[in-house]
C-alpha atoms as a PDB file:
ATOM      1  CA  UNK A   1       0.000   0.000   0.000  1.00  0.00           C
ATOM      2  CA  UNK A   2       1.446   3.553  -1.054  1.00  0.00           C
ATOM      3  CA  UNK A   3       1.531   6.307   1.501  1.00  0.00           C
ATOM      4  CA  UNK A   4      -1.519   8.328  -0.946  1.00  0.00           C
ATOM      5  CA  UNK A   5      -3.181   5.530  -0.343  1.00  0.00           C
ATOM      6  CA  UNK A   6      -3.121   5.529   3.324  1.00  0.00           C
ATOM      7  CA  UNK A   7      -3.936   9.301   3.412  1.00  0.00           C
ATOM      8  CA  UNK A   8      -7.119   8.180   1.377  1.00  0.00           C
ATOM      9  CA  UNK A   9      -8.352   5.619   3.784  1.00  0.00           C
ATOM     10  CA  UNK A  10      -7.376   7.870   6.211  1.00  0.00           C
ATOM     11  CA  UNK A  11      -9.556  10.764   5.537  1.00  0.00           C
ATOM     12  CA  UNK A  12      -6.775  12.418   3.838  1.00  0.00           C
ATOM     13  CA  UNK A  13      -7.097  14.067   0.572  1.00  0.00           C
ATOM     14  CA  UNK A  14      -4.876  13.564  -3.016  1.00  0.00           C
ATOM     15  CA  UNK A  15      -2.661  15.767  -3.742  1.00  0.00           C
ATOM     16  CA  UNK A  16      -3.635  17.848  -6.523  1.00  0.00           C
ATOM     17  CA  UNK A  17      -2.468  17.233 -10.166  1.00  0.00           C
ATOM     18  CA  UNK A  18      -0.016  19.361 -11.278  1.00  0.00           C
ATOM     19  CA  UNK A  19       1.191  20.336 -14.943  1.00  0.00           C
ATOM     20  CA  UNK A  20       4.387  21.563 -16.195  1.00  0.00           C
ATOM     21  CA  UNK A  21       4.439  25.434 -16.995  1.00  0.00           C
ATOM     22  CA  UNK A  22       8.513  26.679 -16.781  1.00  0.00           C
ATOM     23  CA  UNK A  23      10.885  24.974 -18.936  1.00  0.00           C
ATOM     24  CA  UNK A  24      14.201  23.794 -17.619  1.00  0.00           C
ATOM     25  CA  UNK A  25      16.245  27.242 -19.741  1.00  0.00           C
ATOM     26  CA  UNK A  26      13.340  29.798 -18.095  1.00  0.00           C
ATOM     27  CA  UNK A  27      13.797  28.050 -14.847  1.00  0.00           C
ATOM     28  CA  UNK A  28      17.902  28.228 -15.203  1.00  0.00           C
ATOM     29  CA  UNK A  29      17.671  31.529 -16.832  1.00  0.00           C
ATOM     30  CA  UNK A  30      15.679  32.679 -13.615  1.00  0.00           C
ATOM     31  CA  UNK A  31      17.911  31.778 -11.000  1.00  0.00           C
ATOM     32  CA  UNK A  32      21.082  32.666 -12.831  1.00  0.00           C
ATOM     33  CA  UNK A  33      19.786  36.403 -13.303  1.00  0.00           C
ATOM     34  CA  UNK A  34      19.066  36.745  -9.793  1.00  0.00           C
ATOM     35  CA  UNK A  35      22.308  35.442  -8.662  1.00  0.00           C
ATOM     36  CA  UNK A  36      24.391  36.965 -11.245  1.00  0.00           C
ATOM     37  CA  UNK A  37      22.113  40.937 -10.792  1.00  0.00           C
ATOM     38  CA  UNK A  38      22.935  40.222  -7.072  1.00  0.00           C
ATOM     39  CA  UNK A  39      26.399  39.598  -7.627  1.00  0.00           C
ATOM     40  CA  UNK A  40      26.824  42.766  -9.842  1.00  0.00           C
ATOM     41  CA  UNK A  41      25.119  45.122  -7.750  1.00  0.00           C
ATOM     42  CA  UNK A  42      27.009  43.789  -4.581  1.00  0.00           C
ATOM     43  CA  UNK A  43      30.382  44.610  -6.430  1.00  0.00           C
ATOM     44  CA  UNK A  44      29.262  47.553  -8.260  1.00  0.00           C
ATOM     45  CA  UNK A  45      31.682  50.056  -6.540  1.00  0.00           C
ATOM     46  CA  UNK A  46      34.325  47.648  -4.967  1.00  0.00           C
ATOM     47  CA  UNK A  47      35.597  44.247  -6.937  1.00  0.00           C
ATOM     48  CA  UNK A  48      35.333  45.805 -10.678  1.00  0.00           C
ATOM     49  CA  UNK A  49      35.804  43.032 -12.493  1.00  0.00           C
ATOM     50  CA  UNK A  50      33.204  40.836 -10.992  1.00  0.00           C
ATOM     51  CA  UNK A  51      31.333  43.601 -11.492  1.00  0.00           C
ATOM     52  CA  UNK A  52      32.003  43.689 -15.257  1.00  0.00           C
ATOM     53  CA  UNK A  53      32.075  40.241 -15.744  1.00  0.00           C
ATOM     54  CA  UNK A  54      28.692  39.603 -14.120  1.00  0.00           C
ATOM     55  CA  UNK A  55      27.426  42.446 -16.285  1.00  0.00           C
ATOM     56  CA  UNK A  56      28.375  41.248 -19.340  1.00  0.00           C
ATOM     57  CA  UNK A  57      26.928  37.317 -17.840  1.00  0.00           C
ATOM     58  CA  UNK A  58      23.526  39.390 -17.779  1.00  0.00           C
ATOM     59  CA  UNK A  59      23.607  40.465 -20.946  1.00  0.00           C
ATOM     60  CA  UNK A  60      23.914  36.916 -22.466  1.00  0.00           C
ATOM     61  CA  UNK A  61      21.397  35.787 -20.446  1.00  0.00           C
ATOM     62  CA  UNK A  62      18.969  38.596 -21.844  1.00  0.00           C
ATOM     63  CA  UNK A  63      19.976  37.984 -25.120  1.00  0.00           C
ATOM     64  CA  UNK A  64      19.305  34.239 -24.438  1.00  0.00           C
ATOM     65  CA  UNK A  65      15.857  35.229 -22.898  1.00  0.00           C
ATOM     66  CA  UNK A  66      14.520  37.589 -25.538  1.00  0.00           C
ATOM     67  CA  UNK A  67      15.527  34.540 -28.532  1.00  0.00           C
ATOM     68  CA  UNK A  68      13.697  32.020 -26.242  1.00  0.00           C
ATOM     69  CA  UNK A  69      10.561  34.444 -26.098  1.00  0.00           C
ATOM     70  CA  UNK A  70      10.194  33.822 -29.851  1.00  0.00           C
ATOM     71  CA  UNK A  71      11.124  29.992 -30.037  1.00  0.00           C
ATOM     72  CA  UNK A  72      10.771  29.016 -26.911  1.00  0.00           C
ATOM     73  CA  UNK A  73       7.655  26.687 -25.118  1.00  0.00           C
ATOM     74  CA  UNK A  74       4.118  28.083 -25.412  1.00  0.00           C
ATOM     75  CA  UNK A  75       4.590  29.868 -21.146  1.00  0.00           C
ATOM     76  CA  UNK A  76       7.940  30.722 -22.669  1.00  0.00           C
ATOM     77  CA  UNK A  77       6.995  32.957 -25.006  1.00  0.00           C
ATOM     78  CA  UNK A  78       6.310  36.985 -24.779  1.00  0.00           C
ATOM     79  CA  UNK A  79       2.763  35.983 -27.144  1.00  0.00           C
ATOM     80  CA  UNK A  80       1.812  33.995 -24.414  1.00  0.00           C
ATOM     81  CA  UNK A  81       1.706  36.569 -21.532  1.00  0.00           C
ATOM     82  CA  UNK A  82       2.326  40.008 -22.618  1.00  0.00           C
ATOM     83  CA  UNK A  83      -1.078  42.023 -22.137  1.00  0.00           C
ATOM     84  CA  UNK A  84      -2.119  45.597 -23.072  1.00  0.00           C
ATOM     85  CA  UNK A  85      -1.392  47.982 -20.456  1.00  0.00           C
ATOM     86  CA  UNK A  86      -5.759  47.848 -20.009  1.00  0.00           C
ATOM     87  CA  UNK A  87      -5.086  44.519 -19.298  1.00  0.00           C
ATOM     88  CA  UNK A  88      -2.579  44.750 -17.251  1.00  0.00           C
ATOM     89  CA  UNK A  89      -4.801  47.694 -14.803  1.00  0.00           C
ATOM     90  CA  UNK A  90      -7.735  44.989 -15.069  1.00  0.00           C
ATOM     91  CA  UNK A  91      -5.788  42.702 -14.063  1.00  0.00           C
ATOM     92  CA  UNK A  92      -4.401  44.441 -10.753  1.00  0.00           C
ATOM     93  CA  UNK A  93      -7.642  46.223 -10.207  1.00  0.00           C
ATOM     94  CA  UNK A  94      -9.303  42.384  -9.884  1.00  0.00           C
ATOM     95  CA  UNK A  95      -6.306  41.602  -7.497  1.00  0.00           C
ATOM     96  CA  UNK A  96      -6.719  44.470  -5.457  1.00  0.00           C
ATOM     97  CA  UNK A  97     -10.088  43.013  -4.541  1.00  0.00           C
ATOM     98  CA  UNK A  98      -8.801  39.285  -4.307  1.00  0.00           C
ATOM     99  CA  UNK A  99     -10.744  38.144  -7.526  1.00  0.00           C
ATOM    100  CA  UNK A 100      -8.003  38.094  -9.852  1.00  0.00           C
ATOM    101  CA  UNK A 101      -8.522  34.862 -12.356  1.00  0.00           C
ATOM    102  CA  UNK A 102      -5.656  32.228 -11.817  1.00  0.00           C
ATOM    103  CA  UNK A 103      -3.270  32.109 -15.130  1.00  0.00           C
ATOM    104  CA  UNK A 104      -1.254  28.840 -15.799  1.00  0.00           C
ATOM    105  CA  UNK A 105       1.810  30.732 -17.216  1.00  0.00           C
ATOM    106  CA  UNK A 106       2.228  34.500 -16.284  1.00  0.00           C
ATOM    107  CA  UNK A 107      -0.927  36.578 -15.055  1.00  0.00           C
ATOM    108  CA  UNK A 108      -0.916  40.101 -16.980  1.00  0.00           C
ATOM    109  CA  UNK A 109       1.136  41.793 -14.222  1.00  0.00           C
ATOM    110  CA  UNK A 110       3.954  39.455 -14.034  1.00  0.00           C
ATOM    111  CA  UNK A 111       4.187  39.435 -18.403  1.00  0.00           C
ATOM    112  CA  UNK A 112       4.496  42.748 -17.733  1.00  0.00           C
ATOM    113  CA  UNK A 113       7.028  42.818 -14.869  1.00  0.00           C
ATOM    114  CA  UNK A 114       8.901  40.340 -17.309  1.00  0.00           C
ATOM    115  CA  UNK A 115       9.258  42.965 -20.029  1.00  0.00           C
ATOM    116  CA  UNK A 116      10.008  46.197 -17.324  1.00  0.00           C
ATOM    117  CA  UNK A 117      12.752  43.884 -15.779  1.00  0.00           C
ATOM    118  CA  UNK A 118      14.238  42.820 -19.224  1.00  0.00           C
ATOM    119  CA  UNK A 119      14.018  46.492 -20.447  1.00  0.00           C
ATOM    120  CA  UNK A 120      15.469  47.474 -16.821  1.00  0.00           C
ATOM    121  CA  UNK A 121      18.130  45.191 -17.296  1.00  0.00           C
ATOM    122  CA  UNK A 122      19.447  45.999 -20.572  1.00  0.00           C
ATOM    123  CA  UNK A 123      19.416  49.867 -20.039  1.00  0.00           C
ATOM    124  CA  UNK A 124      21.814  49.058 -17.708  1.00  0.00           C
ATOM    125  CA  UNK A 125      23.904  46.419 -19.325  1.00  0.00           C
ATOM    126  CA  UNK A 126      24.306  49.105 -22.035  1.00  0.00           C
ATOM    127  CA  UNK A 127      25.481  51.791 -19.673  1.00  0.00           C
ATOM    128  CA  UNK A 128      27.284  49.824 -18.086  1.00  0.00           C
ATOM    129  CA  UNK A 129      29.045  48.654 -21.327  1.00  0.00           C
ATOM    130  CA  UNK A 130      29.253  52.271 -22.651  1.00  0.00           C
ATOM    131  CA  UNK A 131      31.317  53.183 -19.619  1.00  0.00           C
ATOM    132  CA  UNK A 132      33.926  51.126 -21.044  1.00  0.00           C
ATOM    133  CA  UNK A 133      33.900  52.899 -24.327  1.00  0.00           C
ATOM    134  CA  UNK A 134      36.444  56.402 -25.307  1.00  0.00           C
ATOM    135  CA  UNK A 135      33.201  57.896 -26.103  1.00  0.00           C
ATOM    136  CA  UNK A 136      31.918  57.729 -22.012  1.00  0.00           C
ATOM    137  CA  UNK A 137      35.034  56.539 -19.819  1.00  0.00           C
ATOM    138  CA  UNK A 138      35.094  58.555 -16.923  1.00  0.00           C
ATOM    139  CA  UNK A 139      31.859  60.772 -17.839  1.00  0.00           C
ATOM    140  CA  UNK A 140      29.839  61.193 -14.005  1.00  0.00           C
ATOM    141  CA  UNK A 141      26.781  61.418 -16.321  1.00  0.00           C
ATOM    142  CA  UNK A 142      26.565  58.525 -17.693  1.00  0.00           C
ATOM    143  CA  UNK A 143      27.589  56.614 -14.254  1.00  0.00           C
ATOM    144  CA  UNK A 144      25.321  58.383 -12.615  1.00  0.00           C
ATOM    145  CA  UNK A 145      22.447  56.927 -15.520  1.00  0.00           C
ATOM    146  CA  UNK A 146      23.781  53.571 -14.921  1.00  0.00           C
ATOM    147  CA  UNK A 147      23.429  53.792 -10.946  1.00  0.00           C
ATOM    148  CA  UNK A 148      19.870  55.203 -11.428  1.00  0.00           C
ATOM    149  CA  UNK A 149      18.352  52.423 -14.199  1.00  0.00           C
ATOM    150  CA  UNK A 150      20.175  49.669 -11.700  1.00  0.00           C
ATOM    151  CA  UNK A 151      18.354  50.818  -8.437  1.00  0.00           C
ATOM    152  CA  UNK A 152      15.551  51.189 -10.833  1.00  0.00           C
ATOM    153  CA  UNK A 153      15.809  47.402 -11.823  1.00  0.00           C
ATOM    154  CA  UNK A 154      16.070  46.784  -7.833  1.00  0.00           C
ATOM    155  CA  UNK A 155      13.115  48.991  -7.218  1.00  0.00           C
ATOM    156  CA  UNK A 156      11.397  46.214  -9.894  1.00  0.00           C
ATOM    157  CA  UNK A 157      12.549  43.310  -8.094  1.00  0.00           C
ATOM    158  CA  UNK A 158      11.003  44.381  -5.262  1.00  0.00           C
ATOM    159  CA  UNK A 159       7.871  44.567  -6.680  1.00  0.00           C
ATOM    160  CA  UNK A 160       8.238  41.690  -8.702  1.00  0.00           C
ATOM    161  CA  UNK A 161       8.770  39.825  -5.092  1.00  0.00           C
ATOM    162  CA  UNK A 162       5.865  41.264  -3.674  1.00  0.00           C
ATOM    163  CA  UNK A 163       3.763  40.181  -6.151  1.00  0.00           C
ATOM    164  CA  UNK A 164       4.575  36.525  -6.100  1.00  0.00           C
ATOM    165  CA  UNK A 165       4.215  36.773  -2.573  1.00  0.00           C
ATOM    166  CA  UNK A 166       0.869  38.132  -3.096  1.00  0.00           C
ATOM    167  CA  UNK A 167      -0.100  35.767  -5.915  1.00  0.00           C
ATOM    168  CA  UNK A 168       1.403  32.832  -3.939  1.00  0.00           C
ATOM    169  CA  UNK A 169      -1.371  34.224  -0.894  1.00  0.00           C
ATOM    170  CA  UNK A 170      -4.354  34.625  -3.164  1.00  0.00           C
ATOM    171  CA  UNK A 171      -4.183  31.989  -5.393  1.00  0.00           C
ATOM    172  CA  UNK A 172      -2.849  29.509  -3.004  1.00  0.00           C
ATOM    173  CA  UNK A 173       0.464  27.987  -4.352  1.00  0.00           C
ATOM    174  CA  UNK A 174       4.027  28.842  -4.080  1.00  0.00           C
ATOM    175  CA  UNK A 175       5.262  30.035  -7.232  1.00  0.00           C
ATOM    176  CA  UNK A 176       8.959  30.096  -5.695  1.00  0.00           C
ATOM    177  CA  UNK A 177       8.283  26.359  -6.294  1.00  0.00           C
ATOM    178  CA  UNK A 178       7.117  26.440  -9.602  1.00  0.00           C
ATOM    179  CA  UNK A 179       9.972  28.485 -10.659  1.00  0.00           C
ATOM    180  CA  UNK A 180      12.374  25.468  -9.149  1.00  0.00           C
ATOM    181  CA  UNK A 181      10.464  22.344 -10.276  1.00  0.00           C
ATOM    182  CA  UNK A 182       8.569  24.176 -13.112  1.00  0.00           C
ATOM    183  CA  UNK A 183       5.347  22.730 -11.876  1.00  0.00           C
ATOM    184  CA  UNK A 184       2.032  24.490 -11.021  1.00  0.00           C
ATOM    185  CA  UNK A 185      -1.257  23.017  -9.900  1.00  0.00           C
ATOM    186  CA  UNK A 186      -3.497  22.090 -12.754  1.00  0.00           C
ATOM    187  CA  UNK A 187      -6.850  23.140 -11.770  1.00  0.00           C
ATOM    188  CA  UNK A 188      -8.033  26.691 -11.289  1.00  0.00           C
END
């Protein structure tokens, strides 16, 4: 006898069926950008070529990302969650009042946190890469851009984190999970 089978006969319920939504490159691609965004803004003004390094690791990984929005699996793909910006304000309004409708792949606020992030995150790759250049070495300005659009991108991850938490609350499942086993419950 298996151990769902004792929680049957013992009053217990199944656990629910789940379905796979994140792809193994989404889920890698995930983690790696947090770990690598972390690792450049930790170094940003002390170990310069971590800094640079991870910078450059970013863009790849965006590059990889915006490729695999076109190609990539149907949850994988910007057609598949990026909403108008009506939508997206429908969307929020709903969730505001704890109605929101459950959505397999991204919900209309997180396609859209997807495309501020990756637009976030390549401003600052590229100022980050023009500070290397003749044209901007050593120009304040254009450091002082690059600090800005990078606590900008943090200001976006701490959004983005409150509204998984949130989502996680009202729709009852733990997307942190999802996003490590690329599983999500299958029923509404």
């Amino acid at each position: 006898m298996t151990i769902v089978n004792e929680t049957i006969e013992a009053g217990g319920a199944t656990p629910p069926a789940t379905v796979k939504v994140w792809d193994p490159f989404v889920r890698v691609f995930h983690w790696s950008l947090v770990a690598a965004f972390a690792l450049a803004y930790a170094t940003g003004d002390e170990i310069e070529k971590v800094h640079i390094a991870a910078g450059y690791f970013i863009a790849g990984l965006l590059a990889l990302r915006i490729v695999w929005g076109f190609a990539g699996p149907r949850h994988a793909r910007f057609g598949d969650f990026v909403r108008s910006p009506r939508a997206v304000i429908a969307y929020l309004r709903e969730a505001m009042l704890l109605r929101a409708p459950r959505h397999l792949g991204h919900n209309p606020a997180g396609g859209a946190m997807v495309i501020a992030l990756l637009v976030g995150l390549s401003a600052t790759c590229l100022t980050g890469f023009l500070m290397t250049t003749d044209a901007y070495w050593g120009a304040k300005w254009m450091e002082n851009v690059h600090e800005v659009l990078a606590n900008g991108t943090l200001g976006l991850v701490f959004l983005h984190v409150l509204g998984v938490v949130f989502a996680s609350f009202e729709h009852r499942e733990n997307l942190v999970k999802a996003m490590i086993d690329g599983r999500k419950r299958a029923e509404p």
